[in-house]
PDB file of N, CA and C in Angstrom:
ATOM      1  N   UNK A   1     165.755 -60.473 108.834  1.00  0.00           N
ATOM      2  CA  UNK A   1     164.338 -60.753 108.623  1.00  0.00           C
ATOM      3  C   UNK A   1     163.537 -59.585 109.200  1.00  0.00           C
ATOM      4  N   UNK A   2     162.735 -59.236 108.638  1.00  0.00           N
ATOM      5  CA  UNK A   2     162.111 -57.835 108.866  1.00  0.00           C
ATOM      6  C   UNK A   2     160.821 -58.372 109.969  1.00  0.00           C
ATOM      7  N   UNK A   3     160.618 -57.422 110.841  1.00  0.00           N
ATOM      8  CA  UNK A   3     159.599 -57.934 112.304  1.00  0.00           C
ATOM      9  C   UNK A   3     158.303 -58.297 112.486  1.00  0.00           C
ATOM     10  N   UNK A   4     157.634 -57.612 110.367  1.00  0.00           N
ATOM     11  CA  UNK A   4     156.136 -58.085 110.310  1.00  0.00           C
ATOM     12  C   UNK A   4     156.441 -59.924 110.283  1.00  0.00           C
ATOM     13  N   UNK A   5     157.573 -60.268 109.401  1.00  0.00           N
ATOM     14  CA  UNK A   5     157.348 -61.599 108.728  1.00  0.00           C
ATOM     15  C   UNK A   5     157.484 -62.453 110.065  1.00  0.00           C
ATOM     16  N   UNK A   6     158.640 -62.052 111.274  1.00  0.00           N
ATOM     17  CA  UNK A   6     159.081 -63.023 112.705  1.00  0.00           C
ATOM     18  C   UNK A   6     157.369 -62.861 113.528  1.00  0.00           C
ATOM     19  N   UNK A   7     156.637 -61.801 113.241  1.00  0.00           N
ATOM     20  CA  UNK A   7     155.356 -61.655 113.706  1.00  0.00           C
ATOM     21  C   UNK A   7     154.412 -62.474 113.263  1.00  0.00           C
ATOM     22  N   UNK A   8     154.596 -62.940 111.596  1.00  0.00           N
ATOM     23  CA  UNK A   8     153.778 -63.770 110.910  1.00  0.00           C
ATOM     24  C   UNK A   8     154.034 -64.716 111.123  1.00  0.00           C
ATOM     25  N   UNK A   9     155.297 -65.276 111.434  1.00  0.00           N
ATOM     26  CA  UNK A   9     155.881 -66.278 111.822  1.00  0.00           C
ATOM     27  C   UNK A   9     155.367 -67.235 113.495  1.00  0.00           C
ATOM     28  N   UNK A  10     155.587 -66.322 113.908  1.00  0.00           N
ATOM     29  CA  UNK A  10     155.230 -66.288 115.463  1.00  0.00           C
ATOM     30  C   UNK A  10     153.664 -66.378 115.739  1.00  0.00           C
ATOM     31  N   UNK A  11     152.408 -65.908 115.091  1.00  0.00           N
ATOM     32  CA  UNK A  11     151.077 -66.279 114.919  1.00  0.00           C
ATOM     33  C   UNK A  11     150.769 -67.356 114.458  1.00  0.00           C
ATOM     34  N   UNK A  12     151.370 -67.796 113.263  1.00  0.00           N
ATOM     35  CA  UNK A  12     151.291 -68.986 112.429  1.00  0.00           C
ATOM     36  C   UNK A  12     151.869 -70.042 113.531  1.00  0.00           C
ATOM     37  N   UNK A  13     153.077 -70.019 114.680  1.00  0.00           N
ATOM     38  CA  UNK A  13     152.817 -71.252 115.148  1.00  0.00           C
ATOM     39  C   UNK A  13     151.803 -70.800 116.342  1.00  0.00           C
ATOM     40  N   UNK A  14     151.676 -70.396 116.718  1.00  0.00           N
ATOM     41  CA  UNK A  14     150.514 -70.339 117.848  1.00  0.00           C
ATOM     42  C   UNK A  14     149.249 -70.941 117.251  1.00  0.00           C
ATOM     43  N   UNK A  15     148.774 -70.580 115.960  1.00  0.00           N
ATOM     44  CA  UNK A  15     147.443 -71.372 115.538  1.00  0.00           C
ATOM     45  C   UNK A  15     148.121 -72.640 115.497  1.00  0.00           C
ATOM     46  N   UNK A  16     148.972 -73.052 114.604  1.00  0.00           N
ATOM     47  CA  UNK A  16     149.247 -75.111 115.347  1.00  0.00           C
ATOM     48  C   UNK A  16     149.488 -75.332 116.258  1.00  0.00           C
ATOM     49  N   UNK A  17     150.121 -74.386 117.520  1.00  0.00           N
ATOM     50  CA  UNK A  17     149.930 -75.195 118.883  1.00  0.00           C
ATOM     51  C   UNK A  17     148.633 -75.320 119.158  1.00  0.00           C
ATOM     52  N   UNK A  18     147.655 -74.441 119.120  1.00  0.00           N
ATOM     53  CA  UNK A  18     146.361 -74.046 119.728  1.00  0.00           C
ATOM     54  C   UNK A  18     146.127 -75.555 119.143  1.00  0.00           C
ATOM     55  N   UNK A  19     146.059 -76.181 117.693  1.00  0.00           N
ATOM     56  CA  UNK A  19     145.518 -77.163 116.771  1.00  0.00           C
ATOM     57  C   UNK A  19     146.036 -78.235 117.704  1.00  0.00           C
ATOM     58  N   UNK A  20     147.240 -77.971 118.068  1.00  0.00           N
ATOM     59  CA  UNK A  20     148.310 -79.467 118.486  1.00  0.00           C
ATOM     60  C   UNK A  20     147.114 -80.124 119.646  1.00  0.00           C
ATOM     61  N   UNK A  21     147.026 -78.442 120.783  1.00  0.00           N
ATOM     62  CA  UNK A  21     146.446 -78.747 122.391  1.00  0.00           C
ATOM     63  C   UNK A  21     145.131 -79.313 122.287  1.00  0.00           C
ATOM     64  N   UNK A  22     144.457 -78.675 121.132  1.00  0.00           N
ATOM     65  CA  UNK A  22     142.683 -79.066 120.413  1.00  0.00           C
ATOM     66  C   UNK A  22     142.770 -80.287 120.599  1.00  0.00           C
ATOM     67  N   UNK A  23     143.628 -81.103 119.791  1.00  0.00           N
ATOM     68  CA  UNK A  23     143.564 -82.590 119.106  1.00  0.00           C
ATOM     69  C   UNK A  23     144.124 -83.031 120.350  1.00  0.00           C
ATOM     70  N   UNK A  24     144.740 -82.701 121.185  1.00  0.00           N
ATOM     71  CA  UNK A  24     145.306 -83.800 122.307  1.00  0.00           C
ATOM     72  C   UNK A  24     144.514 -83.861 123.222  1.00  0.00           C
ATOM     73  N   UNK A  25     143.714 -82.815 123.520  1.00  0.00           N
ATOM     74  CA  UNK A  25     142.789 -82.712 124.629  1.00  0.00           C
ATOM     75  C   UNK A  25     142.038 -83.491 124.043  1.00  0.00           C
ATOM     76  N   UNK A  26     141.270 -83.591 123.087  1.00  0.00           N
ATOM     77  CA  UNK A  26     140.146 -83.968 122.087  1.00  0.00           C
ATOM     78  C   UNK A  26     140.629 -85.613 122.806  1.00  0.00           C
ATOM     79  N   UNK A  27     141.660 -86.065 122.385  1.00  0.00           N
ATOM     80  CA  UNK A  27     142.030 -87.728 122.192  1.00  0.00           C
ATOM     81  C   UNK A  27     142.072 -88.193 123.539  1.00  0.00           C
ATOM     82  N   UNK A  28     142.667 -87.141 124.517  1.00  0.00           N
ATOM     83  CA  UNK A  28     142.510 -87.603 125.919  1.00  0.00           C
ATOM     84  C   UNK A  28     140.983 -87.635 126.477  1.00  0.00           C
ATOM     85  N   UNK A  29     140.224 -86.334 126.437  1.00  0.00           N
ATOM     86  CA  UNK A  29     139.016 -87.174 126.778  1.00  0.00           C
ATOM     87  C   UNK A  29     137.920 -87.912 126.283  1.00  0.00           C
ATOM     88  N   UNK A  30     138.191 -88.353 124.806  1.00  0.00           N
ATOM     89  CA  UNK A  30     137.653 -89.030 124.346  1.00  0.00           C
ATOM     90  C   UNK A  30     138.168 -90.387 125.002  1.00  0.00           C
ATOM     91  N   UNK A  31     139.475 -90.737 124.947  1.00  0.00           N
ATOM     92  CA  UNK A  31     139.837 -92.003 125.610  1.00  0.00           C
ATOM     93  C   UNK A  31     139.508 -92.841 126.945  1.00  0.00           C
ATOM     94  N   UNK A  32     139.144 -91.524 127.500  1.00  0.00           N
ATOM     95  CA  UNK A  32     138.941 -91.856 128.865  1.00  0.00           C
ATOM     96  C   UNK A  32     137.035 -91.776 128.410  1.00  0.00           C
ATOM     97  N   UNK A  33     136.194 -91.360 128.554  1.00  0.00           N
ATOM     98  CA  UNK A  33     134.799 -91.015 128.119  1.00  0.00           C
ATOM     99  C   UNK A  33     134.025 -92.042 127.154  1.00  0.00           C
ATOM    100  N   UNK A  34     135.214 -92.361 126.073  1.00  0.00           N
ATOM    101  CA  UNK A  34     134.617 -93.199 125.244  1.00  0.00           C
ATOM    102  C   UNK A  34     133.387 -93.163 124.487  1.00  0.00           C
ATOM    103  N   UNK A  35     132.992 -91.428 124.384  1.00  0.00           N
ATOM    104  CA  UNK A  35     132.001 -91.032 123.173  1.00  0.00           C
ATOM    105  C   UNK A  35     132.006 -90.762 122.199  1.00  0.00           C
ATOM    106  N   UNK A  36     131.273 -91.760 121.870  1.00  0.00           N
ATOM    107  CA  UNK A  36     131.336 -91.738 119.893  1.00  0.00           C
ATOM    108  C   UNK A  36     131.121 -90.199 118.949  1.00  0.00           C
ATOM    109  N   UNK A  37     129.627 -89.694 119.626  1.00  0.00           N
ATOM    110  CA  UNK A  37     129.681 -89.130 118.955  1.00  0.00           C
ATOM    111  C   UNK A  37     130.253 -87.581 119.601  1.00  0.00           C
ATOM    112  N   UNK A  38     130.430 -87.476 121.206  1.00  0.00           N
ATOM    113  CA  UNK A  38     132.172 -86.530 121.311  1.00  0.00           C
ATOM    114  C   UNK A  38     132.677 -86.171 120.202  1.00  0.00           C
ATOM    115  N   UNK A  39     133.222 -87.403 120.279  1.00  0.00           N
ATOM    116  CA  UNK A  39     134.280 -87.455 118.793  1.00  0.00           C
ATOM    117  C   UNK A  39     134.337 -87.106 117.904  1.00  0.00           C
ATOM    118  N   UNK A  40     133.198 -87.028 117.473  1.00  0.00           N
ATOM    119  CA  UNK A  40     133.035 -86.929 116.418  1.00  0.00           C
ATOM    120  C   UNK A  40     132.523 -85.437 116.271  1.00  0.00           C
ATOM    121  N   UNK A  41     132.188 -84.950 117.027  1.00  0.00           N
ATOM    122  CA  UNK A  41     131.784 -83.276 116.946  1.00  0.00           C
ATOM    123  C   UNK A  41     133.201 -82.820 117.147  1.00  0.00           C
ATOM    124  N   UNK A  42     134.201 -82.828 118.168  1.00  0.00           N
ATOM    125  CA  UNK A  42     135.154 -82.616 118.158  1.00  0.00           C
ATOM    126  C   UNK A  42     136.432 -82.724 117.216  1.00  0.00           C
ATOM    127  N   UNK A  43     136.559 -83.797 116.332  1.00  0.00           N
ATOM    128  CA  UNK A  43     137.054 -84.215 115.221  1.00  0.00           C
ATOM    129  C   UNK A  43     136.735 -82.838 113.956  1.00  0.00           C
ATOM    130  N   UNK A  44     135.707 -83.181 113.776  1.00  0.00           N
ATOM    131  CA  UNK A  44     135.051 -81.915 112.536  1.00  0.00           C
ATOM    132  C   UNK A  44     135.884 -80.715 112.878  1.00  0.00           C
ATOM    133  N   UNK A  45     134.899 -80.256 114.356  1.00  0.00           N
ATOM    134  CA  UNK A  45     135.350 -79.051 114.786  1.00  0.00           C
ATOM    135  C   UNK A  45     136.911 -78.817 114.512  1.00  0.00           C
ATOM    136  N   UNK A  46     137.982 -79.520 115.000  1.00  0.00           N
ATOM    137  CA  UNK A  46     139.139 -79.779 114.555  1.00  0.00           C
ATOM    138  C   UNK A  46     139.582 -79.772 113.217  1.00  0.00           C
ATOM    139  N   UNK A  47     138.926 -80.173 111.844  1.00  0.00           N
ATOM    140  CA  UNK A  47     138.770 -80.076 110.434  1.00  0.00           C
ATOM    141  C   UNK A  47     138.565 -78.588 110.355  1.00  0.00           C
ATOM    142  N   UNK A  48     137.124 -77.816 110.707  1.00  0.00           N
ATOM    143  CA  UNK A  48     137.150 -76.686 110.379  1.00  0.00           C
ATOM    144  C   UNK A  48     138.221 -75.619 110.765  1.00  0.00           C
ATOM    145  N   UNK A  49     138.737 -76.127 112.257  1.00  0.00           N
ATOM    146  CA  UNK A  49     139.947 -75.091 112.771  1.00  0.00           C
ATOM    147  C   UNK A  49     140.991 -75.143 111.716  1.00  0.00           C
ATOM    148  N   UNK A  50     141.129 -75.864 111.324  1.00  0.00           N
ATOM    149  CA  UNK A  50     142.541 -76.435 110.100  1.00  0.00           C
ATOM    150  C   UNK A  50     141.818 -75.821 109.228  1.00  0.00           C
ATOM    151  N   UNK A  51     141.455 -75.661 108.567  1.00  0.00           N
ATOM    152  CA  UNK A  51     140.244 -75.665 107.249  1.00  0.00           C
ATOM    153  C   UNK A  51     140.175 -73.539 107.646  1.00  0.00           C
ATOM    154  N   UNK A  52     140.249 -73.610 108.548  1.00  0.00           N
ATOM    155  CA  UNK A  52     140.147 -71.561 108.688  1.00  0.00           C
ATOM    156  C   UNK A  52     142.075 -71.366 108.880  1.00  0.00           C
ATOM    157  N   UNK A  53     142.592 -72.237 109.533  1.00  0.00           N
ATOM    158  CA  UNK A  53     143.634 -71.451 109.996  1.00  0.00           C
ATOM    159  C   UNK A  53     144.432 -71.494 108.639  1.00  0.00           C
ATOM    160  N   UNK A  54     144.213 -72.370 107.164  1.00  0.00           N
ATOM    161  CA  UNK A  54     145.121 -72.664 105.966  1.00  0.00           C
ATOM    162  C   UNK A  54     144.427 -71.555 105.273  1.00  0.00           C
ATOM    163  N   UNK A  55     143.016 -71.179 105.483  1.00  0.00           N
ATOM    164  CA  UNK A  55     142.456 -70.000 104.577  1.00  0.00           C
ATOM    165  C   UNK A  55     143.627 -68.360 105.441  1.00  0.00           C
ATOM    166  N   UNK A  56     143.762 -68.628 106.483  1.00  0.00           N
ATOM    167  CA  UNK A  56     144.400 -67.420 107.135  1.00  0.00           C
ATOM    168  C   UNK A  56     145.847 -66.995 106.487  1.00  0.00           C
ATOM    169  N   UNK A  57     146.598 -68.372 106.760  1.00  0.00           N
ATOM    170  CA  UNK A  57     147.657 -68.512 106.381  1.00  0.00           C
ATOM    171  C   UNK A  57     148.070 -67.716 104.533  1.00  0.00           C
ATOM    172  N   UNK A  58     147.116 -68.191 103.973  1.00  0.00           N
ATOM    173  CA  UNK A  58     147.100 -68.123 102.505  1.00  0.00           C
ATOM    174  C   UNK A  58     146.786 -66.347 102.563  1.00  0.00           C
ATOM    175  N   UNK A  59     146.059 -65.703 103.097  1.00  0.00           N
ATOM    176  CA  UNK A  59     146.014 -64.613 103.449  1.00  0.00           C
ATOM    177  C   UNK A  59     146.983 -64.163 103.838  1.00  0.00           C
ATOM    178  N   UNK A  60     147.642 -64.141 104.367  1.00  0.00           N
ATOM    179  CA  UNK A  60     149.294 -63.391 104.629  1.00  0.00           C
ATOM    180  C   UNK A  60     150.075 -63.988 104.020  1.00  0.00           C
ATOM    181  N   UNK A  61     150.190 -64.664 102.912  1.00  0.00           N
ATOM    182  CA  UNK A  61     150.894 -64.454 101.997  1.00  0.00           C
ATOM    183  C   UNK A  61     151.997 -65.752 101.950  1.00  0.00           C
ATOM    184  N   UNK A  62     152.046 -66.498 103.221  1.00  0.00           N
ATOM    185  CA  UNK A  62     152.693 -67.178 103.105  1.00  0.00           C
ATOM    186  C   UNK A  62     153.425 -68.492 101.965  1.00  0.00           C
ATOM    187  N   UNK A  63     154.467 -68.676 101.476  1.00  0.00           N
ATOM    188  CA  UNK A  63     154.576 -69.220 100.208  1.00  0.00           C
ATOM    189  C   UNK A  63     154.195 -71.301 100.812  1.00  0.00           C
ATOM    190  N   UNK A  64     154.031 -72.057  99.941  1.00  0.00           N
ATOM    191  CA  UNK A  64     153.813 -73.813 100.529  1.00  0.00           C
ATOM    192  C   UNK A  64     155.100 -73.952 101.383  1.00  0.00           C
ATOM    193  N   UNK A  65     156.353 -73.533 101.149  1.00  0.00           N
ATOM    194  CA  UNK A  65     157.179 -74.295 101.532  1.00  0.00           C
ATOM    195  C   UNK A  65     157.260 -73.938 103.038  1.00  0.00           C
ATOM    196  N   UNK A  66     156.627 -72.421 103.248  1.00  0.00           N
ATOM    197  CA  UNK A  66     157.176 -72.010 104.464  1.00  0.00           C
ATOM    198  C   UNK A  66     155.688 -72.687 104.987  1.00  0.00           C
ATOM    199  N   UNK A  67     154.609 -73.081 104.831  1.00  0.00           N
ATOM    200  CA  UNK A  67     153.540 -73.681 105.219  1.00  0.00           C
ATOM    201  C   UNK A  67     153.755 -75.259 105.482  1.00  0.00           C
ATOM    202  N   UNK A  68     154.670 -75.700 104.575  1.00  0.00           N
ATOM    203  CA  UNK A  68     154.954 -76.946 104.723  1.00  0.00           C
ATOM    204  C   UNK A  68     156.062 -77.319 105.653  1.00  0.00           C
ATOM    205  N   UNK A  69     156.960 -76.292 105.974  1.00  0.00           N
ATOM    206  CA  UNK A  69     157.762 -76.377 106.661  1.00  0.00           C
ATOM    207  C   UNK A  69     157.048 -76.262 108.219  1.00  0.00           C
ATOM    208  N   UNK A  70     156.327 -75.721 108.626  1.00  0.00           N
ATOM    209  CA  UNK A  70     155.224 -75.091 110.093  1.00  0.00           C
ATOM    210  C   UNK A  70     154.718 -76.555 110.065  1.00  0.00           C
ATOM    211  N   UNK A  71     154.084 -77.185 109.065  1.00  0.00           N
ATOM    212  CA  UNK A  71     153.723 -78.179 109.192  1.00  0.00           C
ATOM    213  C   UNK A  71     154.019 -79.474 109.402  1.00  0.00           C
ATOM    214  N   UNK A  72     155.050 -79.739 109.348  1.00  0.00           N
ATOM    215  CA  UNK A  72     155.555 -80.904 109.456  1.00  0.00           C
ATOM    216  C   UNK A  72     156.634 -80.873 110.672  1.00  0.00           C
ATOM    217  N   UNK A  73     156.894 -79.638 111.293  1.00  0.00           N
ATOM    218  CA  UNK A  73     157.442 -79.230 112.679  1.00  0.00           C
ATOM    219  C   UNK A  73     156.606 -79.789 113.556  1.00  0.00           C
ATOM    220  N   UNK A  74     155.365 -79.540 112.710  1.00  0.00           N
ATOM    221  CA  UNK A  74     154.183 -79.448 114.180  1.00  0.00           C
ATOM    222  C   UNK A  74     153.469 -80.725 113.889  1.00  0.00           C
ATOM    223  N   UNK A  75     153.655 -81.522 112.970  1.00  0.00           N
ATOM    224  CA  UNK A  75     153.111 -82.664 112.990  1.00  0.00           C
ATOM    225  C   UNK A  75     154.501 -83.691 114.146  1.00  0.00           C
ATOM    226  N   UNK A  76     155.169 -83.327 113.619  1.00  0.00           N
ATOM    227  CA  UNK A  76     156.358 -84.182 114.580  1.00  0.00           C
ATOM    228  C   UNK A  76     156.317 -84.000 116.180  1.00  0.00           C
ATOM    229  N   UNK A  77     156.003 -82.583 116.433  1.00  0.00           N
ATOM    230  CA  UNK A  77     155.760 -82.383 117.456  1.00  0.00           C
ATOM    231  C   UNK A  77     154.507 -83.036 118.132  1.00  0.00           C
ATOM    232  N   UNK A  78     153.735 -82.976 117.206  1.00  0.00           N
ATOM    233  CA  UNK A  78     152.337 -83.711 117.554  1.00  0.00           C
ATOM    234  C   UNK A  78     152.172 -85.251 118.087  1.00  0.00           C
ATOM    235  N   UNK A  79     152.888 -85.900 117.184  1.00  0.00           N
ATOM    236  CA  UNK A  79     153.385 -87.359 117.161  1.00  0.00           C
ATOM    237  C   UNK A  79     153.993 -87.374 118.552  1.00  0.00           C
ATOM    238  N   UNK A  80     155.154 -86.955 118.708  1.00  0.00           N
ATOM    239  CA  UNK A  80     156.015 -86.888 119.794  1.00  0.00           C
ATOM    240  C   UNK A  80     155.395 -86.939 121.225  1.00  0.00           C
ATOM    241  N   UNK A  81     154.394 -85.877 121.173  1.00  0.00           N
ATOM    242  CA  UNK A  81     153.272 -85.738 122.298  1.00  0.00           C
ATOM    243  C   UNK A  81     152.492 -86.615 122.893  1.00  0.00           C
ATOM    244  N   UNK A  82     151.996 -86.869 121.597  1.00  0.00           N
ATOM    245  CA  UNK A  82     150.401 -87.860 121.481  1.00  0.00           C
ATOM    246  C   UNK A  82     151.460 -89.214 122.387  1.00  0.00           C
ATOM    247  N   UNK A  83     152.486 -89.523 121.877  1.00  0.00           N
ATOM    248  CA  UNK A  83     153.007 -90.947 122.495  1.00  0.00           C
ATOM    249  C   UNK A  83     153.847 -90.747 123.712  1.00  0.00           C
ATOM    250  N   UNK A  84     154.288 -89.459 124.063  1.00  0.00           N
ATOM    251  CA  UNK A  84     154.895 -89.405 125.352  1.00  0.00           C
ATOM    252  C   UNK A  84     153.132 -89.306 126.400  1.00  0.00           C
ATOM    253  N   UNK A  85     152.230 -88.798 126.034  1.00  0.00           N
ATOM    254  CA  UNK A  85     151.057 -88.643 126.649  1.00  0.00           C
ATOM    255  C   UNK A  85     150.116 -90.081 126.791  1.00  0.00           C
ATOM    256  N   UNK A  86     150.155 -90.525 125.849  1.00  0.00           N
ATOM    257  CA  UNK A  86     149.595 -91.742 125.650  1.00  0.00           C
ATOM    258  C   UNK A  86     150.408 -93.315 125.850  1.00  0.00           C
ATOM    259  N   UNK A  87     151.387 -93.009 126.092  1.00  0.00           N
ATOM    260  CA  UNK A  87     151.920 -94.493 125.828  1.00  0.00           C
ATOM    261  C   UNK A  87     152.853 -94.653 127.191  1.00  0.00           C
ATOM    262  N   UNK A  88     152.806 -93.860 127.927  1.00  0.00           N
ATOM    263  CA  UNK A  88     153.309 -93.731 129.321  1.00  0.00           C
ATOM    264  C   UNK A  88     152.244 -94.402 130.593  1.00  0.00           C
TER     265      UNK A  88
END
């Protein structure tokens, strides 16, 4: 594998961790705070980060599968989190 693509590779998950830490922080102090509309600025804000980081992605060229593949790593990972964080 040539070192631009392990580079493209390697950026692309750093923007879904950055997304993962956004949304968990987001849910933790919303939970504890209990503001509606928090939430709700934070939520969006969270939409647009997703909403720039899939315009980025599509910019380097990346093909769905290898997008879909980042994605569903990091949704599992996400899941995994949210309930070791939350349900403890």
């Amino acid at each position: 594998m040539k070192f631009e693509k392990k580079n493209q590779y390697f950026f692309m998950a750093l923007g879904h961790l950055g997304m993962i830490l956004v949304a968990l922080g987001a849910m933790r102090v919303m939970s504890v705070i209990n503001d509606s509309a928090g939430f709700a600025f934070t939520f969006f804000g969270f939409l647009l980060m997703n909403i720039y980081i899939n315009d980025l992605e599509k910019k380097m060229g990346f093909s769905k599968k290898e997008k879909g593949i980042f994605t569903s790593i990091f949704i599992i990972i996400f899941i995994g989190l949210s309930l070791w964080l939350y349900l403890l």
